[in-house]
PDB file of N, CA and C in Angstrom:
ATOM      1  N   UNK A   1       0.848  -1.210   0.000  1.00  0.00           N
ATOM      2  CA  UNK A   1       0.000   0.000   0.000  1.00  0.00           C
ATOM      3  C   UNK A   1       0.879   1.255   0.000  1.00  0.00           C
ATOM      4  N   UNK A   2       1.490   1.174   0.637  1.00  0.00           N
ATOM      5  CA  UNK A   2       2.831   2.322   1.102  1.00  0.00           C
ATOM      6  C   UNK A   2       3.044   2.832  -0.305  1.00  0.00           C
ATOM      7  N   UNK A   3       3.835   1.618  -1.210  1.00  0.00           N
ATOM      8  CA  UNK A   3       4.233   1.610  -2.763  1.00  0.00           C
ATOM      9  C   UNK A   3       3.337   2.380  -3.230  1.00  0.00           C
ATOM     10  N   UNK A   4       1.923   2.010  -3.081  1.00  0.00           N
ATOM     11  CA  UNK A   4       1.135   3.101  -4.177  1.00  0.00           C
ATOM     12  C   UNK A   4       1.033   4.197  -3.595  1.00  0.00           C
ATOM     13  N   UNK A   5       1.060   4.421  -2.990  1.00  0.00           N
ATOM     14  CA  UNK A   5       0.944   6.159  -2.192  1.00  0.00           C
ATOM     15  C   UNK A   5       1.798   6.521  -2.673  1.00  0.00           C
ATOM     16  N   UNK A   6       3.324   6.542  -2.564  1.00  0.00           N
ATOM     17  CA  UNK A   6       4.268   7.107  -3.074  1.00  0.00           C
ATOM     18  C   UNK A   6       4.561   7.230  -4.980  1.00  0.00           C
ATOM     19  N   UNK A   7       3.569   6.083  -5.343  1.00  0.00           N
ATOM     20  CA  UNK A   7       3.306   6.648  -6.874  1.00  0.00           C
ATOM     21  C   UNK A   7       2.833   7.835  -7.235  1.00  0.00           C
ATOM     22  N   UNK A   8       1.647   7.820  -6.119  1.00  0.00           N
ATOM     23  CA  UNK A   8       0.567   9.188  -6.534  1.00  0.00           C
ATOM     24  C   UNK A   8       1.430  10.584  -5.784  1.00  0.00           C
ATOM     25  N   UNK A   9       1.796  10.279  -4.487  1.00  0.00           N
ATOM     26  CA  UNK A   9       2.459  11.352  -3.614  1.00  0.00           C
ATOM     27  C   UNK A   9       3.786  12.242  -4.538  1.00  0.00           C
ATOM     28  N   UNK A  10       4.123  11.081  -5.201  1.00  0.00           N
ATOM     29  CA  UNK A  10       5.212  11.803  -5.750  1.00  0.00           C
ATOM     30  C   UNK A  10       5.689  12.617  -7.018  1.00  0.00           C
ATOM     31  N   UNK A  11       4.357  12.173  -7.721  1.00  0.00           N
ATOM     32  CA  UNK A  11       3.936  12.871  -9.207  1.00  0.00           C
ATOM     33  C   UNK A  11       3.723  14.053  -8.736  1.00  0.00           C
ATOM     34  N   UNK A  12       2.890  14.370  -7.312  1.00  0.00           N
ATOM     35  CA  UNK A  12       2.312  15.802  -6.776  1.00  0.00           C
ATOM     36  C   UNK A  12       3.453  16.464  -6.415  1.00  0.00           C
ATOM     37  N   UNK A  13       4.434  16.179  -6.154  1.00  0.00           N
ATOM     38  CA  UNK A  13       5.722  16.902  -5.271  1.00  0.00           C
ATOM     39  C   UNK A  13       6.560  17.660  -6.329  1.00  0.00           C
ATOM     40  N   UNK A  14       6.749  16.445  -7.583  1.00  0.00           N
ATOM     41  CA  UNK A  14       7.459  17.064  -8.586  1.00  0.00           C
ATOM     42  C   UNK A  14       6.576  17.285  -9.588  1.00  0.00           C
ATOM     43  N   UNK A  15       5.522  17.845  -9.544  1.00  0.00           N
ATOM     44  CA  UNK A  15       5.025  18.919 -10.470  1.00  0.00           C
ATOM     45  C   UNK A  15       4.135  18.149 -11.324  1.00  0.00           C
ATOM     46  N   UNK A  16       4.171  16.830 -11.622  1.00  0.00           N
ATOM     47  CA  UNK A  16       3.723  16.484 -13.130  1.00  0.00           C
ATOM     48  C   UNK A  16       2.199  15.749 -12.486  1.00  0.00           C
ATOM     49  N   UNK A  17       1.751  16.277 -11.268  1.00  0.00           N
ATOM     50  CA  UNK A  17       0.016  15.727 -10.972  1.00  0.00           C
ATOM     51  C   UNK A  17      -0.444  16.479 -12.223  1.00  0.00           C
ATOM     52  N   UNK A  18      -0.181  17.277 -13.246  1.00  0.00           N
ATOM     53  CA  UNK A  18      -1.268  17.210 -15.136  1.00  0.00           C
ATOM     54  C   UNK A  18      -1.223  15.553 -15.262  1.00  0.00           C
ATOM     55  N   UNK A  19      -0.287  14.299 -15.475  1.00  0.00           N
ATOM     56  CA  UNK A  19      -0.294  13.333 -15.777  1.00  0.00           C
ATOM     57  C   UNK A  19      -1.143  12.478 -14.974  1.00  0.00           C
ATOM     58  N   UNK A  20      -1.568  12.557 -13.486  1.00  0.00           N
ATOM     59  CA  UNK A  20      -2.565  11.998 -12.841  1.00  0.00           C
ATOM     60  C   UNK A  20      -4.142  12.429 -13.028  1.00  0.00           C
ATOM     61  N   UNK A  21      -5.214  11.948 -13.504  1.00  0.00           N
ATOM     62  CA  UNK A  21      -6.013  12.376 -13.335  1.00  0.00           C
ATOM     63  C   UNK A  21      -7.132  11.908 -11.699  1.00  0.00           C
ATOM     64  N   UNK A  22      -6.581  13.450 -10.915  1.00  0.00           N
ATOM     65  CA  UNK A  22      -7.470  13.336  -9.560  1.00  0.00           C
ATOM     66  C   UNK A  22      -7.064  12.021  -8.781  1.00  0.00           C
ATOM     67  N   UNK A  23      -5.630  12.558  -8.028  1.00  0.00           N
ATOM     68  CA  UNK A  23      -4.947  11.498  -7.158  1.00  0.00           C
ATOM     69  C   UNK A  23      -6.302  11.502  -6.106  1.00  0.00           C
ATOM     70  N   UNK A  24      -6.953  12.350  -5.379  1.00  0.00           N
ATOM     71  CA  UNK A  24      -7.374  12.257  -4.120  1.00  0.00           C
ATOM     72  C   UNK A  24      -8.623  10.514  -4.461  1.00  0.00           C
ATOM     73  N   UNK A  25      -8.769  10.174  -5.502  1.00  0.00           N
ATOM     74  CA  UNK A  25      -9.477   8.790  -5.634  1.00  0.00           C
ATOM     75  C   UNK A  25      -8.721   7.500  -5.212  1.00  0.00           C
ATOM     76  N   UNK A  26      -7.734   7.861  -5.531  1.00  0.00           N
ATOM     77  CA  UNK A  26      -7.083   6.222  -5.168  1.00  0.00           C
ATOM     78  C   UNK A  26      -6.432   6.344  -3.403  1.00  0.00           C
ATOM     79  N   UNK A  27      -6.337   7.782  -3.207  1.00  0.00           N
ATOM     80  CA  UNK A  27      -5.979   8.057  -1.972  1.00  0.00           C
ATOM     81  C   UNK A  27      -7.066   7.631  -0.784  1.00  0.00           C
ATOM     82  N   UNK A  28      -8.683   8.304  -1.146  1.00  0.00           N
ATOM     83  CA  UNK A  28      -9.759   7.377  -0.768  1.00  0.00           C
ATOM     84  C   UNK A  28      -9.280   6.622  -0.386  1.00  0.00           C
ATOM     85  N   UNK A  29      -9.172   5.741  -1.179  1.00  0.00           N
ATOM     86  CA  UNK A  29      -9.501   4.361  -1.159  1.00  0.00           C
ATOM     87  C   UNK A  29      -8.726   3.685  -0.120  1.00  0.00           C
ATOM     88  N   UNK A  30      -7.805   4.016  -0.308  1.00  0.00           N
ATOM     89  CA  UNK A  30      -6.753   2.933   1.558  1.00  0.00           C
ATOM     90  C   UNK A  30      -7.599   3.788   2.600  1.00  0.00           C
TER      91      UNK A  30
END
């Protein structure tokens, strides 16, 4: 679980959350 957080967490840190569409869904989810 950790692993995927830090997929989504870390697209947001370095700028490129344009390539995520709407992390706060998978964040939900755990």
């Amino acid at each position: 679980m950790l692993a995927a957080l830090k997929v989504f967490v870390q697209p947001m840190k370095s700028g490129d959350a344009q390539l995520i569409p709407q992390p706060p869904v998978p964040l939900a989810a755990f």
